[in-house]
C-alpha atoms as a PDB file:
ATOM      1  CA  UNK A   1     -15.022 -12.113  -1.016  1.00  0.00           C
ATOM      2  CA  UNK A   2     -15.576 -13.412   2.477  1.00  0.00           C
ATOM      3  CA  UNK A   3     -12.956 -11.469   4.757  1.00  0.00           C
ATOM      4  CA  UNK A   4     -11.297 -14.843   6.157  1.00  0.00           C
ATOM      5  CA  UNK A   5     -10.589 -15.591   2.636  1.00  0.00           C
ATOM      6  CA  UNK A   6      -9.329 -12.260   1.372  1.00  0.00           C
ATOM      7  CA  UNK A   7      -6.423 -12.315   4.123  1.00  0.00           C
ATOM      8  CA  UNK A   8      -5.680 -15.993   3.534  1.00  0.00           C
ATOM      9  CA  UNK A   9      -5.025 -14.871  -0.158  1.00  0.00           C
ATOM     10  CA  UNK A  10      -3.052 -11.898   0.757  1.00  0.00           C
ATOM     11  CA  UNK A  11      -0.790 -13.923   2.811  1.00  0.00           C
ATOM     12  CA  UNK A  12      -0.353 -16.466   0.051  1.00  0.00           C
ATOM     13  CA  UNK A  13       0.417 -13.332  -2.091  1.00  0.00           C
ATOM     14  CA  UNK A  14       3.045 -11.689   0.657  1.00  0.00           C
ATOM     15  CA  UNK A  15       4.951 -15.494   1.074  1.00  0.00           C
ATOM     16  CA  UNK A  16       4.551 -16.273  -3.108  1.00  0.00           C
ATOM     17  CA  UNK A  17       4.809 -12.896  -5.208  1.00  0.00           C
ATOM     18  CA  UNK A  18       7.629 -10.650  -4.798  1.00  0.00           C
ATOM     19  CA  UNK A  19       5.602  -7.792  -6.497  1.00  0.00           C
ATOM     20  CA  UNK A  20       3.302  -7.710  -3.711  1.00  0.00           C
ATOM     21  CA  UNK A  21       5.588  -7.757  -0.986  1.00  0.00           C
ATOM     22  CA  UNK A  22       7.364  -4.725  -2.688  1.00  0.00           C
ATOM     23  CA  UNK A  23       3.959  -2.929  -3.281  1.00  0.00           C
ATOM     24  CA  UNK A  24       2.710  -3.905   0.691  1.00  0.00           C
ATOM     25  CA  UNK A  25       6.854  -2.592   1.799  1.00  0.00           C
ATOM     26  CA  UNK A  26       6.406   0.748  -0.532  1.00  0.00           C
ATOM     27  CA  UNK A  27       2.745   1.247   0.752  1.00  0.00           C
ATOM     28  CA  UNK A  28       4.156   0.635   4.467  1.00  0.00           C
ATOM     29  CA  UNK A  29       6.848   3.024   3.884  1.00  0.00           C
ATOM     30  CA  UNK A  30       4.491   5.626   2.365  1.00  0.00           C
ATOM     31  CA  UNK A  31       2.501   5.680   5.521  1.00  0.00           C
ATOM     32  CA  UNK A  32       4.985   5.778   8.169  1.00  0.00           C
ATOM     33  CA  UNK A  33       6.156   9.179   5.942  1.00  0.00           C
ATOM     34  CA  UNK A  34       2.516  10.293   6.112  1.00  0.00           C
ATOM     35  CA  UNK A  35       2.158   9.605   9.946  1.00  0.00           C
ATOM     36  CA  UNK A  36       5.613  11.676  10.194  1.00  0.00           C
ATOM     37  CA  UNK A  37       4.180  14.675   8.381  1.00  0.00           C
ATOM     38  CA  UNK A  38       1.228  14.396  10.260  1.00  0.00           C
ATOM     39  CA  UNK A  39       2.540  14.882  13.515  1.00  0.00           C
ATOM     40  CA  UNK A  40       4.092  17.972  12.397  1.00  0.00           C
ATOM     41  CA  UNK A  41       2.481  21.638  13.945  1.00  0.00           C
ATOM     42  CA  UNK A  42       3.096  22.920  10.455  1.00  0.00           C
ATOM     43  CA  UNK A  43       4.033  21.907   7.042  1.00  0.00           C
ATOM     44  CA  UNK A  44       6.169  23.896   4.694  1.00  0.00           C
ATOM     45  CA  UNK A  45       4.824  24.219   0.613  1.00  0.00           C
ATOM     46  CA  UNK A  46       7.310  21.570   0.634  1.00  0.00           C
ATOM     47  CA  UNK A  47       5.909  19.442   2.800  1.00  0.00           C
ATOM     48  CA  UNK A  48       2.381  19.821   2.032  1.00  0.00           C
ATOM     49  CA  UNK A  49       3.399  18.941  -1.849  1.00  0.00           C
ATOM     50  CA  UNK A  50       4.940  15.582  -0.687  1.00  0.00           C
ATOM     51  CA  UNK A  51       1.881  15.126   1.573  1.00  0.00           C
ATOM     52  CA  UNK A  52      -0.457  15.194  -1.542  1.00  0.00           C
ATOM     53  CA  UNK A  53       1.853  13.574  -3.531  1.00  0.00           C
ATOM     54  CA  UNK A  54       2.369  10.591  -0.979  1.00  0.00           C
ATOM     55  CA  UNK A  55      -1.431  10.251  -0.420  1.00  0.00           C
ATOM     56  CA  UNK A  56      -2.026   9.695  -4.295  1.00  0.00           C
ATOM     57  CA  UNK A  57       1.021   7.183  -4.760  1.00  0.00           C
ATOM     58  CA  UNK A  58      -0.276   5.234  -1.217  1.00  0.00           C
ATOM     59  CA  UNK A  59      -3.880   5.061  -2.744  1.00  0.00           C
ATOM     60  CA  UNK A  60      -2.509   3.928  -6.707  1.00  0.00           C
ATOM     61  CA  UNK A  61      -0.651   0.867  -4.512  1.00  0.00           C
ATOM     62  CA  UNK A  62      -3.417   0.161  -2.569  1.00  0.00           C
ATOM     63  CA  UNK A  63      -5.905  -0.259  -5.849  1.00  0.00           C
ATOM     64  CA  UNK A  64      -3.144  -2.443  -7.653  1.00  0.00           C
ATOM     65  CA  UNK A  65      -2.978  -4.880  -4.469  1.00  0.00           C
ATOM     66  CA  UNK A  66      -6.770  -4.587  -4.455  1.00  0.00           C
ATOM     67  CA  UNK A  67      -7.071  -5.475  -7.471  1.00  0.00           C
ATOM     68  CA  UNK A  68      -4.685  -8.384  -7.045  1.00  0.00           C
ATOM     69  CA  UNK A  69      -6.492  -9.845  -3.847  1.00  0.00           C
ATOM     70  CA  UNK A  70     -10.132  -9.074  -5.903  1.00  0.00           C
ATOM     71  CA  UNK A  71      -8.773 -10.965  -8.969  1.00  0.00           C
ATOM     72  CA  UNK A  72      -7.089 -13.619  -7.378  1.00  0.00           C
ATOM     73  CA  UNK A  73      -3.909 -12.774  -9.389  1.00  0.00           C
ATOM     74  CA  UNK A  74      -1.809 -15.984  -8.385  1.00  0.00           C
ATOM     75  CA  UNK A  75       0.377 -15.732 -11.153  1.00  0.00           C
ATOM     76  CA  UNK A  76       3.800 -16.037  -8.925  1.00  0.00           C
ATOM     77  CA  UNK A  77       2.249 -19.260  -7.812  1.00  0.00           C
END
């Protein structure tokens, strides 16, 4: 899918399907908590388990809106 047209669909997708916005908000939030723990020295156990955690979650959203955009899932419209 030519680029131009991929973000043209994506923005029909973020103004028409509410899904998508919450999947782009989640993924947004997931990476601003990633950039946090990544400006850390050091991570706890804790902290390194969220990490992973966060990283897998951020990824599963990112292949659902993928798949969305590569499918042309307009069914909000």
């Amino acid at each position: 899918m030519e680029l131009s047209t991929q973000e043209q669909l994506k923005a029909h997708l973020m103004s028409t399907s509410e899904e998508f916005r919450n999947m782009a908000s989640e993924h947004s939030s997931y990476e601003r908590r990633l950039e946090e723990l990544d400006a850390l020295d050091h991570l706890t156990l804790e902290q390194e388990a969220e990490e992973h955690r966060l990283k897998k979650l951020k990824l599963h959203l990112k292949d659902q809106m993928t798949g969305m955009l590569s499918h042309g899932d307009l069914q909000a419209v």
